[in-house]
Protein backbone atom coordinates (compact mmCIF):
# COMPACT_ATOMS: atom_id res chain seq x y z
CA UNK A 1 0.00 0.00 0.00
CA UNK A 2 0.97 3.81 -0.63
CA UNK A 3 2.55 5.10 2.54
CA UNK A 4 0.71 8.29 1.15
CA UNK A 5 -2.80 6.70 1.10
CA UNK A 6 -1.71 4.89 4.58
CA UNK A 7 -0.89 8.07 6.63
CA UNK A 8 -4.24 9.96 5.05
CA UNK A 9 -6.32 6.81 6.60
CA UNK A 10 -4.30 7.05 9.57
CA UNK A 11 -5.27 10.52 9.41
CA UNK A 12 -9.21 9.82 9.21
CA UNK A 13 -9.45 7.74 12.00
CA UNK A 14 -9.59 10.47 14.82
CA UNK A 15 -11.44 12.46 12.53
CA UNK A 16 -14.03 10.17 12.30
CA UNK A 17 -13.79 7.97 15.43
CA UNK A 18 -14.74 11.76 17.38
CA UNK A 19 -17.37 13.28 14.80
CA UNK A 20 -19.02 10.65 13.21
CA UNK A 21 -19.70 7.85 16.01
CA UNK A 22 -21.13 10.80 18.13
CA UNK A 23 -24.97 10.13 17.32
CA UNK A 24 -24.46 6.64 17.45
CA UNK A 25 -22.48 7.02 21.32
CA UNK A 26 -24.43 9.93 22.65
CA UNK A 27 -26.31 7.92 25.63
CA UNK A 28 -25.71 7.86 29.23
CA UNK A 29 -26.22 3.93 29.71
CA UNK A 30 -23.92 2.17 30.10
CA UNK A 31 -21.52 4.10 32.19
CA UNK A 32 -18.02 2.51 32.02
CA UNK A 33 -15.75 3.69 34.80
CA UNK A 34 -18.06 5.93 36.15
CA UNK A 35 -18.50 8.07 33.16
CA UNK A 36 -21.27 7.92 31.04
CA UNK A 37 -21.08 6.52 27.58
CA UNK A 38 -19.94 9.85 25.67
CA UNK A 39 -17.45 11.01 28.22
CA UNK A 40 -15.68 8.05 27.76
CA UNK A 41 -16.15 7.67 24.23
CA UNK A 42 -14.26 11.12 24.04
CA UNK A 43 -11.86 10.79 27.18
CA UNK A 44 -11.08 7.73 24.96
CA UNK A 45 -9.52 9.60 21.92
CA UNK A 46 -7.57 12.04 23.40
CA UNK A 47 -5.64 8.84 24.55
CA UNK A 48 -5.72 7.42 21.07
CA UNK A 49 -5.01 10.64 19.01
CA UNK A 50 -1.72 11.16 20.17
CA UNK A 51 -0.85 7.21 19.37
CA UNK A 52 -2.43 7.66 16.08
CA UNK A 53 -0.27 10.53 15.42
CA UNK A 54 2.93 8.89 16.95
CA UNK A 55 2.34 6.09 14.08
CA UNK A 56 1.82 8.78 11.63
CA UNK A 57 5.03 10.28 12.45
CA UNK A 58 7.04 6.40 12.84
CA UNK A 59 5.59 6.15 9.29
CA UNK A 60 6.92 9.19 7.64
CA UNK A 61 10.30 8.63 8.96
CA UNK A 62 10.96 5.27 7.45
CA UNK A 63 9.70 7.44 4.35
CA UNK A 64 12.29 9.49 4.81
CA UNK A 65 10.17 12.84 5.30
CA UNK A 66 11.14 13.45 8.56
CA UNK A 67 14.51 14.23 9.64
């Protein structure tokens, strides 16, 4: 695959794991650890965004982009 086309799907996934799951997670029920469903559906990626990006960057230096 592209390493191009693989860091712009890389790129998508926070994108869309925040906006466009919201309707479909925006509930209180079920609360897992004591936060209701949407808290922790959004306390969830600002854990994953930064690993998301870390890949993004690991990615772009074997490319060679990044110095």
């Amino acid at each position: 695959m592209n390493k191009k086309f693989t860091i712009f799907l890389l790129s998508l996934i926070p994108f869309v794991g925040q906006f466009a799951f919201l309707p479909l997670v925006n509930r209180i029920h079920p609360i897992i650890l004591g936060l209701p469903l949407l808290h922790f559906w959004l306390f969830l990626w600002i854990i994953l965004t930064p690993i998301i990006s870390f890949i993004i960057y690991r990615v772009q230096k074997t490319k060679g982009d990044v110095e």
